[in-house]
Protein backbone atom coordinates (compact mmCIF):
# COMPACT_ATOMS: atom_id res chain seq x y z
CA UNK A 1 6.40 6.70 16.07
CA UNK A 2 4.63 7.98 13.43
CA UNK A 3 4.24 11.47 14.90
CA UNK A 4 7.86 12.22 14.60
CA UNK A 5 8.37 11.51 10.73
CA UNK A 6 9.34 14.04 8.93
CA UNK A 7 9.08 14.87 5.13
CA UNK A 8 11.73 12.75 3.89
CA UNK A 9 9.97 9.50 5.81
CA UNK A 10 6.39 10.63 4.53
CA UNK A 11 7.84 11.17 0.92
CA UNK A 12 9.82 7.53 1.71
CA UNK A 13 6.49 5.77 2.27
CA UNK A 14 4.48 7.44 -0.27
CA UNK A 15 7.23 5.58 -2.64
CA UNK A 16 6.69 2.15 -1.11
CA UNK A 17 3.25 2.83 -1.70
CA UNK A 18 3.27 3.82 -5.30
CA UNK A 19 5.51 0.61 -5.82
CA UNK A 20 3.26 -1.86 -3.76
CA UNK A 21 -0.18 -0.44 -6.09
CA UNK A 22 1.99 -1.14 -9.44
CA UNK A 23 3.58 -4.42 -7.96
CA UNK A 24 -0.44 -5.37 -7.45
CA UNK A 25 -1.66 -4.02 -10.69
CA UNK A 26 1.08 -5.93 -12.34
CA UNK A 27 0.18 -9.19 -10.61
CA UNK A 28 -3.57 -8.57 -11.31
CA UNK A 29 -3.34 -8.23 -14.79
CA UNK A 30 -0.90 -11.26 -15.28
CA UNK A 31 -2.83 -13.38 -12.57
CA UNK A 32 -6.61 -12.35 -12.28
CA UNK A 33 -7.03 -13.30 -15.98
CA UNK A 34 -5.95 -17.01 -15.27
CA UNK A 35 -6.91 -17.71 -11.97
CA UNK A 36 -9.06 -15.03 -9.92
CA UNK A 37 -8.55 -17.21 -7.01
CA UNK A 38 -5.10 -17.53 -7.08
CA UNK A 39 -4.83 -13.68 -7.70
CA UNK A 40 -7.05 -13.25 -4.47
CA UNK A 41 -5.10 -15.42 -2.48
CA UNK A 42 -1.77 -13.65 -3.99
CA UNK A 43 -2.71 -10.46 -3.10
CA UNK A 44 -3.67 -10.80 0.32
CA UNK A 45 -0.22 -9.51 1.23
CA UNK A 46 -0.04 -6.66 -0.81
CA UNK A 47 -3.55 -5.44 0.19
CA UNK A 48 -2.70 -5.50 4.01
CA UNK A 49 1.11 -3.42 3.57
CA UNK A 50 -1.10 -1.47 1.04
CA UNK A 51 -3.59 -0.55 3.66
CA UNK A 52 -0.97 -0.66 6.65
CA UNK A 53 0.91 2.07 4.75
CA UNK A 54 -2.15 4.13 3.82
CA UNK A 55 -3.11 4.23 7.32
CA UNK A 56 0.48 5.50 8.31
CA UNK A 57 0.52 8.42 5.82
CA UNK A 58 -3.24 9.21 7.00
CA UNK A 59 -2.26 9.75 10.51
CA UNK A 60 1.39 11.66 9.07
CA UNK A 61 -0.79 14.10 7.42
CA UNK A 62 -3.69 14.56 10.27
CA UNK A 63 -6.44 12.68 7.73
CA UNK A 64 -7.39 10.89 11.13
CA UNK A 65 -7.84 13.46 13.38
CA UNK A 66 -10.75 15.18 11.06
């Protein structure tokens, strides 16, 4: 449960995070150029841990109880 992470998880995900964005940046400038379509379709994935992560650290940090 979210709620009982602690600094070493939040600093954790934050990582995963940081490495998801560059893993998508990377794709996007070695896909997007080629095939935007492909690149959309490849980066459905990332986009939802992105996101799925985002949220986690949001609620970690209180962002969703403002």
């Amino acid at each position: 449960m979210i709620s009982q992470w602690n600094e070493q998880q939040l600093r954790v995900t934050a990582e995963q995070l940081a490495r998801l964005e560059r893993a998508l940046a990377g794709l996007k400038a070695e896909v997007y150029p080629k095939s935007p379509e492909r690149f959309f379709l490849m980066a459905e994935a990332y986009v939802d841990e992105i996101c799925k992560l985002r949220q986690e650290i949001d609620e970690f940090i209180g962002l969703t109880l403002v």
